[in-house]
N, C-alpha and C. Protein backbone atom coordinates (compact mmCIF):
# COMPACT_ATOMS: atom_id res chain seq x y z
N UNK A 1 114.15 86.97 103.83
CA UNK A 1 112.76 87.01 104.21
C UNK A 1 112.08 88.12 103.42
N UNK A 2 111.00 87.99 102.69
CA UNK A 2 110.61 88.48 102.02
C UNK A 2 108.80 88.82 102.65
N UNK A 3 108.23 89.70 102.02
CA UNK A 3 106.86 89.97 102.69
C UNK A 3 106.40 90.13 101.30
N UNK A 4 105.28 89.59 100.68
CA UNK A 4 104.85 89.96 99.59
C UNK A 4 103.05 90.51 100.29
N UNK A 5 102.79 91.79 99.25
CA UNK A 5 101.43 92.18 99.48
C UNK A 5 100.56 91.67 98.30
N UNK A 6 99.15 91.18 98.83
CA UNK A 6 98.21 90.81 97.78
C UNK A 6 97.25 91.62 97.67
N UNK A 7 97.50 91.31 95.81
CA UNK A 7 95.90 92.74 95.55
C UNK A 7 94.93 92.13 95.07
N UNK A 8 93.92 92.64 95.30
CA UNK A 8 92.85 92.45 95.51
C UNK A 8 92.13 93.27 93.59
N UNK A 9 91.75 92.70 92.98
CA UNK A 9 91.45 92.93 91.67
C UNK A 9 92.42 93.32 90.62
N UNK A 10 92.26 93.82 89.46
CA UNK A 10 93.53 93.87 88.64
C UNK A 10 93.89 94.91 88.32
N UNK A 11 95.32 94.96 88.24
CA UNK A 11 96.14 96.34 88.20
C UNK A 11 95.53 97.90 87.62
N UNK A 12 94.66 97.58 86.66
CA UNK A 12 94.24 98.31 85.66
C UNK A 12 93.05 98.89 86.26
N UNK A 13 91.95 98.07 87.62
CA UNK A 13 90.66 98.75 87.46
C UNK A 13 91.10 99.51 89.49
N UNK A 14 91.83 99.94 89.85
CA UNK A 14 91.98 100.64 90.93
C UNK A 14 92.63 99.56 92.23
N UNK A 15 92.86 98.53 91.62
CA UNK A 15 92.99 97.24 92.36
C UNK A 15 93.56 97.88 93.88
N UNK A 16 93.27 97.12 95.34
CA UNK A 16 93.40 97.87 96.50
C UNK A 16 94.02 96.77 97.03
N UNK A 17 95.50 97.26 97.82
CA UNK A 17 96.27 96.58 97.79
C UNK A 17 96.01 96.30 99.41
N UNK A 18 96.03 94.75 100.12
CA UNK A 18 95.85 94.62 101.24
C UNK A 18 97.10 95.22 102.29
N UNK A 19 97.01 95.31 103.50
CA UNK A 19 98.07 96.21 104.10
C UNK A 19 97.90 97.69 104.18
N UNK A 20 96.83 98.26 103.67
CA UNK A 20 96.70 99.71 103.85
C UNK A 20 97.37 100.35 102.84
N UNK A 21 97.97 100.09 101.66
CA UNK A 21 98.24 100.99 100.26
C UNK A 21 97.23 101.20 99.56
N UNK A 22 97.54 101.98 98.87
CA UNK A 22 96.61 102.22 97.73
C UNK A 22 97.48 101.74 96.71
N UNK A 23 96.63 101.49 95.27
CA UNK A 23 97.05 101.73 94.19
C UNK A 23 97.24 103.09 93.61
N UNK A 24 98.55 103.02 93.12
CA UNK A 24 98.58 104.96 92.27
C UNK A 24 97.60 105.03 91.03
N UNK A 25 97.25 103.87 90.54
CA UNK A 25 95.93 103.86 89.43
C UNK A 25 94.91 104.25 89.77
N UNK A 26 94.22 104.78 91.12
CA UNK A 26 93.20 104.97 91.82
C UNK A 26 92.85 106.53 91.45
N UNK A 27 91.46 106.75 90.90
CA UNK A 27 91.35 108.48 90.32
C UNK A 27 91.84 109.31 91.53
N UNK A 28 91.90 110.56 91.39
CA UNK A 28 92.34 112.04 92.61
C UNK A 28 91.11 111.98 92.60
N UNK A 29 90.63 111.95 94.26
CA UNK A 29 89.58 112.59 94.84
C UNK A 29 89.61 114.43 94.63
N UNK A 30 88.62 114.73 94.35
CA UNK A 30 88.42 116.13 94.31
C UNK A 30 87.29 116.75 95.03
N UNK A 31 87.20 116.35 95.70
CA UNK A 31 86.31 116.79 96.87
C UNK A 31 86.52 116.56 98.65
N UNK A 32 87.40 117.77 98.75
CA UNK A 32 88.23 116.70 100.13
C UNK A 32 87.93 117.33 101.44
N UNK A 33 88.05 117.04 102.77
CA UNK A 33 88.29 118.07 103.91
C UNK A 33 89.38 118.43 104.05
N UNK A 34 89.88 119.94 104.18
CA UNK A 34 91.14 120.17 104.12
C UNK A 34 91.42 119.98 105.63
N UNK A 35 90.62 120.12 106.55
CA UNK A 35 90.90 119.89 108.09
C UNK A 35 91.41 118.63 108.69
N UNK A 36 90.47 117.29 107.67
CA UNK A 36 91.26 115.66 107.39
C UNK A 36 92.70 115.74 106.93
N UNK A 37 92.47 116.38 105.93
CA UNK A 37 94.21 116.38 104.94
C UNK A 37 95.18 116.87 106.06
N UNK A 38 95.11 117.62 106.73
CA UNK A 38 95.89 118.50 107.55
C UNK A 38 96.67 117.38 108.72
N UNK A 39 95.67 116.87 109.35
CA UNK A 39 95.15 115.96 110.01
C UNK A 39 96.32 114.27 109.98
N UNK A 40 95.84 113.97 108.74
CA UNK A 40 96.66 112.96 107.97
C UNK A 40 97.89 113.31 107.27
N UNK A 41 98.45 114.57 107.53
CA UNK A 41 99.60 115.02 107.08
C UNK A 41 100.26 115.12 108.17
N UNK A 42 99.94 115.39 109.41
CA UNK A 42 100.48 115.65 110.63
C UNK A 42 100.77 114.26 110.87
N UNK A 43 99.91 113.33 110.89
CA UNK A 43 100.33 112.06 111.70
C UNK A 43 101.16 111.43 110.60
N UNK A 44 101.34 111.25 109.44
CA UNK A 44 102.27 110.82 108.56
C UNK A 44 103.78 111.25 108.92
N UNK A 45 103.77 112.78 109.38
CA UNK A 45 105.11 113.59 109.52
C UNK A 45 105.53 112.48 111.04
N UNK A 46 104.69 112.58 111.81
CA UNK A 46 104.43 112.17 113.08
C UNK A 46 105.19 110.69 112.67
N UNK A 47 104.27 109.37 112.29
CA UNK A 47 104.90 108.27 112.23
C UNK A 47 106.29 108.21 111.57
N UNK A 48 106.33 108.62 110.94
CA UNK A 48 108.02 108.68 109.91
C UNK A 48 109.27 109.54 110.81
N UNK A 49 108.93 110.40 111.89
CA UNK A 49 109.71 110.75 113.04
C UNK A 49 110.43 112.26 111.89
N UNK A 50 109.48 112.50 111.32
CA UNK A 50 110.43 113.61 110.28
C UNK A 50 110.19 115.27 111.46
N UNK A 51 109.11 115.42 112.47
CA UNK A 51 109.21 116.55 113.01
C UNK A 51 110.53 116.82 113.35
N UNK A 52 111.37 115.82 114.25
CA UNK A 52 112.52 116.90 114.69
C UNK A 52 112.01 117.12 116.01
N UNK A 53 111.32 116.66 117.03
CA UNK A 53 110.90 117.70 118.41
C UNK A 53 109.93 118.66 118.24
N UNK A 54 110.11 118.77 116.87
CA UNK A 54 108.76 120.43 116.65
C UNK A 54 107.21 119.69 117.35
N UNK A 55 106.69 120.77 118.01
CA UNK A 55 105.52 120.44 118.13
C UNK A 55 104.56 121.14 117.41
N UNK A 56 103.51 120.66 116.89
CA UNK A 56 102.69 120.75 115.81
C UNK A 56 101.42 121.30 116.23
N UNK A 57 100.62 122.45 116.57
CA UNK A 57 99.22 122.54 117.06
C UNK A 57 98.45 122.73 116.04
N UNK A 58 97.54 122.13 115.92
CA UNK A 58 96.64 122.34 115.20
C UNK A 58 95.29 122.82 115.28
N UNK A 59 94.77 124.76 114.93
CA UNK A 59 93.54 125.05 115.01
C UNK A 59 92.99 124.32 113.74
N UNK A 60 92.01 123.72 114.15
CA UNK A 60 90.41 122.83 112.96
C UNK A 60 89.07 123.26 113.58
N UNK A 61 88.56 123.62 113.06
CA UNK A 61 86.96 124.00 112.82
C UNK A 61 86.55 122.58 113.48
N UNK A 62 85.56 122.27 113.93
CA UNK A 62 84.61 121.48 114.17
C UNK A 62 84.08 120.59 112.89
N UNK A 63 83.52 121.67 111.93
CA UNK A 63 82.97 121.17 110.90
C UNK A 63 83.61 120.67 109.81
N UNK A 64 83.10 119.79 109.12
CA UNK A 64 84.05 119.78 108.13
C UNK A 64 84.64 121.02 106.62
N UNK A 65 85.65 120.95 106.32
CA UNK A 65 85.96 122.15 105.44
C UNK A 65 86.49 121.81 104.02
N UNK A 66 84.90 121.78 103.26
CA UNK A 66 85.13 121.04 102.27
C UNK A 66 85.65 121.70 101.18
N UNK A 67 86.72 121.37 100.40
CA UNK A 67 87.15 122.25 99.20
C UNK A 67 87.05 120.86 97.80
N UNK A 68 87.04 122.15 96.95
CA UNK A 68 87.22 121.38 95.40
C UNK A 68 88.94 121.26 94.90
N UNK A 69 89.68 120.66 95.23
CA UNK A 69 90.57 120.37 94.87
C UNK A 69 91.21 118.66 94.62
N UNK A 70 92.27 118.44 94.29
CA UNK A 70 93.14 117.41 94.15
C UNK A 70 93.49 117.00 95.87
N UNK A 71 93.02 115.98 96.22
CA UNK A 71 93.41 115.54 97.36
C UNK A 71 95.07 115.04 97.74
N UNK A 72 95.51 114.83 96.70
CA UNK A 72 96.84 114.25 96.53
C UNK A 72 97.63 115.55 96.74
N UNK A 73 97.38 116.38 95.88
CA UNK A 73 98.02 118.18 95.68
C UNK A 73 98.54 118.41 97.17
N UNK A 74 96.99 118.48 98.08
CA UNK A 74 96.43 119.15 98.94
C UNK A 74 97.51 119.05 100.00
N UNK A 75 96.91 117.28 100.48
CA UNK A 75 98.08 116.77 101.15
C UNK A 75 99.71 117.34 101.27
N UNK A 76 99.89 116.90 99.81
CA UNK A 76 101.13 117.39 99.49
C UNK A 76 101.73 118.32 100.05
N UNK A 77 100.78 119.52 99.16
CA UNK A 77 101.48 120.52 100.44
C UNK A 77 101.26 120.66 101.84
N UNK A 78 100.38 120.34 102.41
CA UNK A 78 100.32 120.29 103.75
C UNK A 78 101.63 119.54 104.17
N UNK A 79 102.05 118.48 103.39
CA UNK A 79 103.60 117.51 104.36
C UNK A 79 104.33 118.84 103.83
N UNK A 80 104.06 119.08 102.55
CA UNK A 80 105.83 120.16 102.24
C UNK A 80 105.94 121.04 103.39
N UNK A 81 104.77 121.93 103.36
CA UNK A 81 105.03 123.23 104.81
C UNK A 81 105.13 122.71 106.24
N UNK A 82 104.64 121.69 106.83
CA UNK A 82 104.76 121.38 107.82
C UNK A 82 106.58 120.58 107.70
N UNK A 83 106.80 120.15 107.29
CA UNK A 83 108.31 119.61 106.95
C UNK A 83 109.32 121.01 106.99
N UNK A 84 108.82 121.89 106.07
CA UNK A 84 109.74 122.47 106.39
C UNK A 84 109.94 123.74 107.56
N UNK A 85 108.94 124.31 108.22
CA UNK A 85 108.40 124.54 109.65
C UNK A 85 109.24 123.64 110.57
N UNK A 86 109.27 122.41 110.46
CA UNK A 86 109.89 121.25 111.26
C UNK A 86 111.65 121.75 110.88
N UNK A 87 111.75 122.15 109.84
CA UNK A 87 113.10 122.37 109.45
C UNK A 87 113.82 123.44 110.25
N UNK A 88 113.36 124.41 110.03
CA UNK A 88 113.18 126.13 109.86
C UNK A 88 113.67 125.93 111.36
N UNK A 89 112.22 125.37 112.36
CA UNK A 89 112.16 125.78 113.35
C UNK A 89 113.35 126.34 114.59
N UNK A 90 113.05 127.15 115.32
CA UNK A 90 114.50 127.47 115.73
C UNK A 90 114.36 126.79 117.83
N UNK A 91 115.15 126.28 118.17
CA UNK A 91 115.02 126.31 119.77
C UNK A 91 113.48 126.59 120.68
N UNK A 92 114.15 127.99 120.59
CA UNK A 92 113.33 128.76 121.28
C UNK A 92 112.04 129.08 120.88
N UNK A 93 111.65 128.54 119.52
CA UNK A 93 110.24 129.14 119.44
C UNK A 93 110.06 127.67 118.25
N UNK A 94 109.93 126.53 118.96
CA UNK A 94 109.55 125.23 118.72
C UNK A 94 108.44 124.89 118.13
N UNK A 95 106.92 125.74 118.21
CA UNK A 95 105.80 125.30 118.03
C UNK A 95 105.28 125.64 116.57
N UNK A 96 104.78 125.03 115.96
CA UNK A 96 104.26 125.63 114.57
C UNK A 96 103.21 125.33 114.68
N UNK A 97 102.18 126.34 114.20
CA UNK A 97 100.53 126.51 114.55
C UNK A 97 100.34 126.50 113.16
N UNK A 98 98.96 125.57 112.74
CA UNK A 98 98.42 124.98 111.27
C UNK A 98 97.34 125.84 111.78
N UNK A 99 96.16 126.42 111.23
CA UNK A 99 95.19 127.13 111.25
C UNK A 99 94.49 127.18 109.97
N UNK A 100 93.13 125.99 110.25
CA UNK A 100 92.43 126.10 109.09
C UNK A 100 91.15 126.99 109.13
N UNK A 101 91.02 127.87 107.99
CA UNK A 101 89.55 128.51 108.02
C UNK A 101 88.23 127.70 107.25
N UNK A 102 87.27 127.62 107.26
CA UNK A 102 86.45 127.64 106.30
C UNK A 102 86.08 128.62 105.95
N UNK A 103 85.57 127.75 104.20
CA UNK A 103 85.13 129.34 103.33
C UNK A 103 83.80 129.95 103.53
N UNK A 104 83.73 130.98 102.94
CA UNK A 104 82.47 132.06 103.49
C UNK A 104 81.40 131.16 102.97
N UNK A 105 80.33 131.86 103.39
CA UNK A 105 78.63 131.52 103.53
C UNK A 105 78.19 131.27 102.26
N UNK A 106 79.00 132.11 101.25
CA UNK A 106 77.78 132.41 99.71
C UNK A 106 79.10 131.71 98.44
N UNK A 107 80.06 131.55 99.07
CA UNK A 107 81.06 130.22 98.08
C UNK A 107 81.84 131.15 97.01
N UNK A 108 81.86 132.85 98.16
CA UNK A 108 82.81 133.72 97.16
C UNK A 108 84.15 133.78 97.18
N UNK A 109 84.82 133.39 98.64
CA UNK A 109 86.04 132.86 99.15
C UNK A 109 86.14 131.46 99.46
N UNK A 110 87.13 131.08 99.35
CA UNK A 110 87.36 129.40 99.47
C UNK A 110 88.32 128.98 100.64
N UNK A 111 88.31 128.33 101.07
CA UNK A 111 88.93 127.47 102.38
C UNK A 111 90.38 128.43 102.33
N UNK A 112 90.67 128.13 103.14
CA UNK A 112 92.18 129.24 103.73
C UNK A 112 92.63 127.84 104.96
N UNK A 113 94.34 128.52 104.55
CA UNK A 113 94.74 127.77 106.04
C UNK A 113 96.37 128.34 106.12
N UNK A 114 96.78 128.37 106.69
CA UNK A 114 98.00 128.91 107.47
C UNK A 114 98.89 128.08 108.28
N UNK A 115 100.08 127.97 107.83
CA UNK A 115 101.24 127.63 108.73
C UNK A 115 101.73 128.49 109.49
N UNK A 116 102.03 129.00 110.67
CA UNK A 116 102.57 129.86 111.23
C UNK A 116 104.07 129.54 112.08
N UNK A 117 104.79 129.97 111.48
CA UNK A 117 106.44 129.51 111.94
C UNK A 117 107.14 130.42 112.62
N UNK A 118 107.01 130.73 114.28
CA UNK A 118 107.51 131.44 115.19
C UNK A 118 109.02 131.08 115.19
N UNK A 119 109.67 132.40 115.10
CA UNK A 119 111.24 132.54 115.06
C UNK A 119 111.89 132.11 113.84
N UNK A 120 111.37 132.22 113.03
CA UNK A 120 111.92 131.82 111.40
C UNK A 120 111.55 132.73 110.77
N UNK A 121 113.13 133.29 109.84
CA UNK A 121 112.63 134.89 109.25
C UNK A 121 113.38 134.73 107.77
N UNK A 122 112.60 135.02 107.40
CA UNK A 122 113.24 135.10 105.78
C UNK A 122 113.44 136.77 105.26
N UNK A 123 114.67 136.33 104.48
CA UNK A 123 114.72 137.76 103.85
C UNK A 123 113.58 138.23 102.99
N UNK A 124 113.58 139.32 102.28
CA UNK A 124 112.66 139.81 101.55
C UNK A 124 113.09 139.21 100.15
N UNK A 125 114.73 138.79 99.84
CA UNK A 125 115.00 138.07 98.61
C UNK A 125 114.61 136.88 98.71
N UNK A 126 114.11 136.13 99.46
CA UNK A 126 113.97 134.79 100.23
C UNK A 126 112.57 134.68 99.88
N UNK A 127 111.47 136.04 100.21
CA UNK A 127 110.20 135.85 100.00
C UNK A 127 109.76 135.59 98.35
N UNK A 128 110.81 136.75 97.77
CA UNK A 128 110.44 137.01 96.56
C UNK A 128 111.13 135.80 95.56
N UNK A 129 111.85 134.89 96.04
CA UNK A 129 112.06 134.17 95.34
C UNK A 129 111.24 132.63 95.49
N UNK A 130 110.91 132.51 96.85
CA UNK A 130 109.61 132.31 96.63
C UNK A 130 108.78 131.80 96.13
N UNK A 131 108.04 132.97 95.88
CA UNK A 131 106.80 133.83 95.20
C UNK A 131 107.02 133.32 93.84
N UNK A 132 107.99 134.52 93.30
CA UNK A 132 108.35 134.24 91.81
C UNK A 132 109.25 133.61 90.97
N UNK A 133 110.14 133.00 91.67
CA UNK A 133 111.24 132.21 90.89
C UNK A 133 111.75 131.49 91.39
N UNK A 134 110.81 129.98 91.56
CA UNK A 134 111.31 129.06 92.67
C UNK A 134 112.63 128.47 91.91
N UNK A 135 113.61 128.60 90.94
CA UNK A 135 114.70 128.22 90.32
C UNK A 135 115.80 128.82 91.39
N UNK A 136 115.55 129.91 91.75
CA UNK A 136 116.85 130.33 92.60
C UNK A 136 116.44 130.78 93.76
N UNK A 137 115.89 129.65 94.49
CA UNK A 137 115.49 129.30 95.44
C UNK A 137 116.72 128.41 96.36
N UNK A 138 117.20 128.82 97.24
CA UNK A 138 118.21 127.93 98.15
C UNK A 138 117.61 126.14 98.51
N UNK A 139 118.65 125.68 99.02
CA UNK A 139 118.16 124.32 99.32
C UNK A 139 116.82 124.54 100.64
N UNK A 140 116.88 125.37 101.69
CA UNK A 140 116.47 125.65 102.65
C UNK A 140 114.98 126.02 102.25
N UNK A 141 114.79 126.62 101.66
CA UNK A 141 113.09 127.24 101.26
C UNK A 141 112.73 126.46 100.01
N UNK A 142 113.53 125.76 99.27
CA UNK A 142 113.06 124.69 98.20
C UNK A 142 111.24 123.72 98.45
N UNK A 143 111.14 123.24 99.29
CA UNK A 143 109.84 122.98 99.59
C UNK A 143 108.77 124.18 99.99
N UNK A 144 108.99 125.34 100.01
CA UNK A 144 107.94 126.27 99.58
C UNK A 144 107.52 126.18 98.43
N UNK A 145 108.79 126.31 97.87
CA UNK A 145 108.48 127.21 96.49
C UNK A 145 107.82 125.84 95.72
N UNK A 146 108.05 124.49 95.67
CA UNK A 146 107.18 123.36 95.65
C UNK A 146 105.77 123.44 95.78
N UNK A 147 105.57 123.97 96.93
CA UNK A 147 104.22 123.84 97.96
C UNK A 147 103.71 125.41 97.02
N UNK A 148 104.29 125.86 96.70
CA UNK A 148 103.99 126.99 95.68
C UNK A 148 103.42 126.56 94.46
N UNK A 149 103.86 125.96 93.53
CA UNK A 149 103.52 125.36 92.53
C UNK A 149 102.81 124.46 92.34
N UNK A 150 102.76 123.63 93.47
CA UNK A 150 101.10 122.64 94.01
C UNK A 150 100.12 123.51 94.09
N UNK A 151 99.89 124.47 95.23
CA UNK A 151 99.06 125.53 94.86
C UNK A 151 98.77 126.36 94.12
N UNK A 152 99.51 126.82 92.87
CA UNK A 152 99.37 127.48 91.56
C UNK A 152 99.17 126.19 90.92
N UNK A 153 98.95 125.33 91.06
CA UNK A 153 98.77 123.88 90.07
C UNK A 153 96.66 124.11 90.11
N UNK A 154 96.46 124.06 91.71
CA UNK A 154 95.53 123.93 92.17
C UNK A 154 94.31 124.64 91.72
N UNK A 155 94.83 125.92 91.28
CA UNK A 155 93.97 127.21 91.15
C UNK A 155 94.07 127.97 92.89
N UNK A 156 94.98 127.84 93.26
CA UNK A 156 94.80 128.56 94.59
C UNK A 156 95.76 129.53 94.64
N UNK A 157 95.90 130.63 95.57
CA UNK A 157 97.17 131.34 95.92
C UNK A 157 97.94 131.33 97.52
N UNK A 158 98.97 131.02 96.90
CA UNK A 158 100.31 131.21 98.38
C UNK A 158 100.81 132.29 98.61
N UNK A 159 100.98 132.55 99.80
CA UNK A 159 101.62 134.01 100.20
C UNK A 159 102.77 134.25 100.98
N UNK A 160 103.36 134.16 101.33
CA UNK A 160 104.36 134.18 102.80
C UNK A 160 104.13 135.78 102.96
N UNK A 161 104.32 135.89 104.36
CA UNK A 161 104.14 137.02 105.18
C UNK A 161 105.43 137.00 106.12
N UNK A 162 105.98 137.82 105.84
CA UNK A 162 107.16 138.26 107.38
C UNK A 162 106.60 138.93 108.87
N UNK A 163 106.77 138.29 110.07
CA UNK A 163 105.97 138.91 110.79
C UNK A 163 106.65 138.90 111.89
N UNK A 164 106.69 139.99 112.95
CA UNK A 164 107.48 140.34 113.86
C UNK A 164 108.51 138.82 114.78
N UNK A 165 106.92 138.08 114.98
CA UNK A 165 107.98 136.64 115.82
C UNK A 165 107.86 135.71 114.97
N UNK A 166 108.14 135.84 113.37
CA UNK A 166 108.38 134.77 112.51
C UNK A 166 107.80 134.97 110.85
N UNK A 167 107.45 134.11 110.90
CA UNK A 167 106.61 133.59 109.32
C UNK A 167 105.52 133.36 108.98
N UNK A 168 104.63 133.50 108.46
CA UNK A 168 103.05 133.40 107.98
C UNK A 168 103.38 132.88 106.47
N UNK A 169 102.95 131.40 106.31
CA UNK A 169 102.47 131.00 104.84
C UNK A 169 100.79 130.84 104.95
N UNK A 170 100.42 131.41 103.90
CA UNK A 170 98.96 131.73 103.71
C UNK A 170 98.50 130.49 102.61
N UNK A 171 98.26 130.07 102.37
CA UNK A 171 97.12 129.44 101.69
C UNK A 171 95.81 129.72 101.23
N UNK A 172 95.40 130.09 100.21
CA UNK A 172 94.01 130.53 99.78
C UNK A 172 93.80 129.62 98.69
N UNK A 173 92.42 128.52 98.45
CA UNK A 173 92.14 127.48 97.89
C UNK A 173 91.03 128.38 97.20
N UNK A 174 90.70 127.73 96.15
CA UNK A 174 90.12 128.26 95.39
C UNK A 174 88.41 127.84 95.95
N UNK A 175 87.46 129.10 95.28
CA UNK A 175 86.04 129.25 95.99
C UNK A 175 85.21 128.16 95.73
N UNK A 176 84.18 127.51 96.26
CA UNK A 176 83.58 126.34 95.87
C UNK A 176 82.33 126.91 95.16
N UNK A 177 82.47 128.06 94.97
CA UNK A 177 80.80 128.38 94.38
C UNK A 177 79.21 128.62 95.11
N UNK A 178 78.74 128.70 95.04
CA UNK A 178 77.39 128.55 95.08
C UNK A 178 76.99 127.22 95.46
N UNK A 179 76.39 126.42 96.40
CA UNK A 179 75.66 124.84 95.77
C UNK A 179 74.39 124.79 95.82
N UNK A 180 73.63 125.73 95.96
CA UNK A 180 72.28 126.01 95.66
C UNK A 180 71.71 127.16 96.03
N UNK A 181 71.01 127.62 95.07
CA UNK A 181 70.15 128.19 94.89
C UNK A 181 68.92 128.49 93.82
């Protein structure tokens, strides 16, 4: 038994495949809500049963939180850190908190957002490898240092933070500018 999907125009001009795929020929949106992305990264982790029990809270702004980036990137990392949060996570401190900011008033800082991973502690060789040399990086923190290089892809910066009941990955997206004046 076979299921075949039909597309709808030709391969070459973005053709949209019935069933809810996309075509990978389809341009990167670059203008995205990172609070959506977040959003649609959670319920993806969600349908595919990849949490593990972790429960997922998510602080979102009301408004929408628009950044200039690669929507595909974005996503991306949003499944890498939340996946591996889902990994990490330990028993006793189950919950991983997503926390998106929007960027400031005058478009000098850019969208921010945060994974926060209670009871998961990395060494300081753990951070710094990381940071700077995702090659000797263990199997275990391998999707950081990923979610690292999506965001240095991006123009943005990643941070990890060690913090008394766990982990802080930072996210800083790059500034949207000015849009009028």
């Amino acid at each position: 038994m076979s299921a075949a999907l039909e597309t709808k125009g030709s391969p070459g001009d973005g053709a949209v495949v019935s069933g809810g795929l996309e075509s990978v020929d389809l341009p990167d949106v670059f203008q995205v809500d990172v609070a959506a992305s977040a959003r649609d990264a959670l319920g993806l982790l969600g349908a595919t049963r990849r949490l593990h029990g972790v429960e997922v809270a998510l602080e979102l702004p009301e408004d929408p939180v628009m950044a200039r980036v690669s929507r595909r990137r974005l996503e991306q990392v949003f499944l890498l850190l939340i996946a591996h949060a889902a990994d990490t996570a330990t028993p006793e401190a189950s919950t991983v908190r997503v926390v998106v900011d929007p960027p400031d008033d005058f478009g000098d800082v850019g969208p921010r957002f945060q994974v926060l991973m209670p009871g998961v502690a990395l060494s300081e060789r753990e951070v710094r490898s990381v940071v700077l040399s995702p090659l000797r990086v263990g199997t275990t923190h391998r999707r950081l240092a990923r979610a690292r290089e999506l965001v240095d892809a991006m123009g943005g910066e990643l941070s990890v933070e060690r913090l008394e009941t766990g982990t802080s990955v930072s996210i800083q997206l790059p500034a949207p500018g000015l849009a009028s004046f």
